[in-house]
Protein backbone atom coordinates (compact mmCIF):
# COMPACT_ATOMS: atom_id res chain seq x y z
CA UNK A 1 17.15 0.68 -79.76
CA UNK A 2 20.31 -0.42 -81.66
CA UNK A 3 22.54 1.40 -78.48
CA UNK A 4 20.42 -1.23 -76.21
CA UNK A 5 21.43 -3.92 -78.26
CA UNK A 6 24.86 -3.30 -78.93
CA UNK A 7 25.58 -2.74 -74.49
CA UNK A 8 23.24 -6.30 -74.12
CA UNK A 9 25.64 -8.16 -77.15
CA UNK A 10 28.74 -6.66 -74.95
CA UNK A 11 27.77 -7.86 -71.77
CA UNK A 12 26.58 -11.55 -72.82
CA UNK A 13 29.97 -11.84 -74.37
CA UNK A 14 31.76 -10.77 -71.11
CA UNK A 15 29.32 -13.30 -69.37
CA UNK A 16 30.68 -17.20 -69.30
CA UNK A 17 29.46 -19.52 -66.72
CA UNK A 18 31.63 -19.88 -63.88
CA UNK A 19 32.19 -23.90 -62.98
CA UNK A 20 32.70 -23.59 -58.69
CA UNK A 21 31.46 -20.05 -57.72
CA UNK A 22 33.09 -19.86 -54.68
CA UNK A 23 36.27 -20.15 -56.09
CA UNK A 24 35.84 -17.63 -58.97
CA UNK A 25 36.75 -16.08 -62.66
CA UNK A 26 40.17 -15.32 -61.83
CA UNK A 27 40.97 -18.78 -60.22
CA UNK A 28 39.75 -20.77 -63.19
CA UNK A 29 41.76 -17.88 -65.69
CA UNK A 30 45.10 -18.65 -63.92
CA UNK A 31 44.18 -22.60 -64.08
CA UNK A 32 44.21 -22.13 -67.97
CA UNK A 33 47.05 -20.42 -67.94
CA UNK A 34 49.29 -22.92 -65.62
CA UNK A 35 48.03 -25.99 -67.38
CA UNK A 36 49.04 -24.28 -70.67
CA UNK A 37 52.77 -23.81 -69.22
CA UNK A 38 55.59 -27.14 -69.52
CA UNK A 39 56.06 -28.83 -66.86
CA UNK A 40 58.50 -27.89 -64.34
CA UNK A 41 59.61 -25.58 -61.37
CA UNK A 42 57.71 -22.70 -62.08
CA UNK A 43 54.41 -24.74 -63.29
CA UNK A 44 54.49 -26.56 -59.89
CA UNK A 45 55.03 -23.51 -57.97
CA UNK A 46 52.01 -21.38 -59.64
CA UNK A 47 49.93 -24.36 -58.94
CA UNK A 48 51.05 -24.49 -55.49
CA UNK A 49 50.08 -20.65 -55.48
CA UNK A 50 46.79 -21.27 -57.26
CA UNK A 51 46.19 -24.05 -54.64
CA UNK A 52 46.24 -22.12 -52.15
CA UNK A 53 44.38 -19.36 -53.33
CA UNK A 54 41.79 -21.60 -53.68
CA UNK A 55 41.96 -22.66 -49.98
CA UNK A 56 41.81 -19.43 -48.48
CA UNK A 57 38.59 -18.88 -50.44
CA UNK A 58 37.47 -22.23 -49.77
CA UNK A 59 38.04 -21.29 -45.51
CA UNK A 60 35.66 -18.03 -46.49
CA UNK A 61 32.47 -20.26 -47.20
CA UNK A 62 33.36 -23.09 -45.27
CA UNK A 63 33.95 -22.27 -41.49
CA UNK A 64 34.50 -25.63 -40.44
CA UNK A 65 38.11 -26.46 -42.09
CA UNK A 66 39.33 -27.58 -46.10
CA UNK A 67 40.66 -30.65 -46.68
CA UNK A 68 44.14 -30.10 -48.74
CA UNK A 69 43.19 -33.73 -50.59
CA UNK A 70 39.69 -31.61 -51.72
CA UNK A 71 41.30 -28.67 -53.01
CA UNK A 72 44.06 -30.91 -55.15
CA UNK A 73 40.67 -33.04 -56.46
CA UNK A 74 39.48 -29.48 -57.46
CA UNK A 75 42.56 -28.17 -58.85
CA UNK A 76 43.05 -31.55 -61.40
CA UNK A 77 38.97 -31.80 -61.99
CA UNK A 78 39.48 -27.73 -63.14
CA UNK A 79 42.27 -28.37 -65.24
CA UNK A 80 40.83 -31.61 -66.79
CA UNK A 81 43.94 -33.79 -65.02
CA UNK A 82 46.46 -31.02 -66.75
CA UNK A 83 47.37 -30.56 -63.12
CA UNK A 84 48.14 -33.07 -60.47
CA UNK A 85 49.55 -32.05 -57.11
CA UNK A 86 50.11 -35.11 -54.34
CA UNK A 87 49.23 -34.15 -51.53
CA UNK A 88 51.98 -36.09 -49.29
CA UNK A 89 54.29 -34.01 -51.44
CA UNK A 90 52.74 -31.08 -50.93
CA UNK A 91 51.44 -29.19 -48.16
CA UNK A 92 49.31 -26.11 -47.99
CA UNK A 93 48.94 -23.42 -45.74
CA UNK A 94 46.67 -23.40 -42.72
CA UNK A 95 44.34 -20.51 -42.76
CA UNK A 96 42.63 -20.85 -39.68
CA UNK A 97 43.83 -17.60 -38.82
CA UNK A 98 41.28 -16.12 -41.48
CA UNK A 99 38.12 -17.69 -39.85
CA UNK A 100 36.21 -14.90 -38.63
CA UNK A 101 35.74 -15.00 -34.65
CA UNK A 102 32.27 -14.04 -33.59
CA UNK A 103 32.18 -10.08 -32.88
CA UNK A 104 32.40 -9.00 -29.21
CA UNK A 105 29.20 -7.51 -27.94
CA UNK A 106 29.37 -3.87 -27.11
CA UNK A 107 27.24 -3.67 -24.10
CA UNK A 108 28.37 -0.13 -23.04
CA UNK A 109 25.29 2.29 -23.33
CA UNK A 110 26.17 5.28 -25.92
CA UNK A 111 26.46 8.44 -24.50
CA UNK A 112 24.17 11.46 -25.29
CA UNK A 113 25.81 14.47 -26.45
CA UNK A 114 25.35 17.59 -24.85
């Protein structure tokens, strides 16, 4: 019984609510971490980084298209106004590339092995 209680302790520890799913753990771990750096170069390009992480994710569970103003909004909400990108400074990539297309049908009849 103690065993079961022990593995339950360990995983409610591991377990913190996660603030925008669809974004994720690791997103919101490297947030702390770049708001915790000094400002400069390297800051702005890891947030630049981040950014677009979170766009390409964003693309995933929205088909229709991400706003670049939305994902900065996200980005300083996350990082309680730590981080502030403006967004006619910066530009994100486009990933329309990454939408999924629908899948062509395969209307060929499968063969029968002889």
């Amino acid at each position: 019984m103690r065993g079961d209680q022990a593995r339950e302790s360990a995983l409610q520890a591991g377990l913190t609510p996660i603030r925008f799913r669809h974004y994720g753990k690791i997103v919101e771990n490297l947030i702390d971490i770049a708001q915790d750096m000094p400002e400069g170069e390297e800051r702005t390009q890891l947030s630049l980084l981040i950014a677009n992480q979170m766009k390409k994710l964003m693309v995933q569970s929205n088909i229709d298209g991400v706003d670049d103003e939305k994902i900065f909004k996200d980005l300083a909400l996350y990082s309680r106004g730590k981080i502030v990108l403006n967004p006619e400074e910066h530009k994100l990539r486009d990933f329309k590339d990454m939408v999924p297309e629908k899948p062509a049908s395969n209307n060929k009849k499968s063969k029968k092995r002889k």
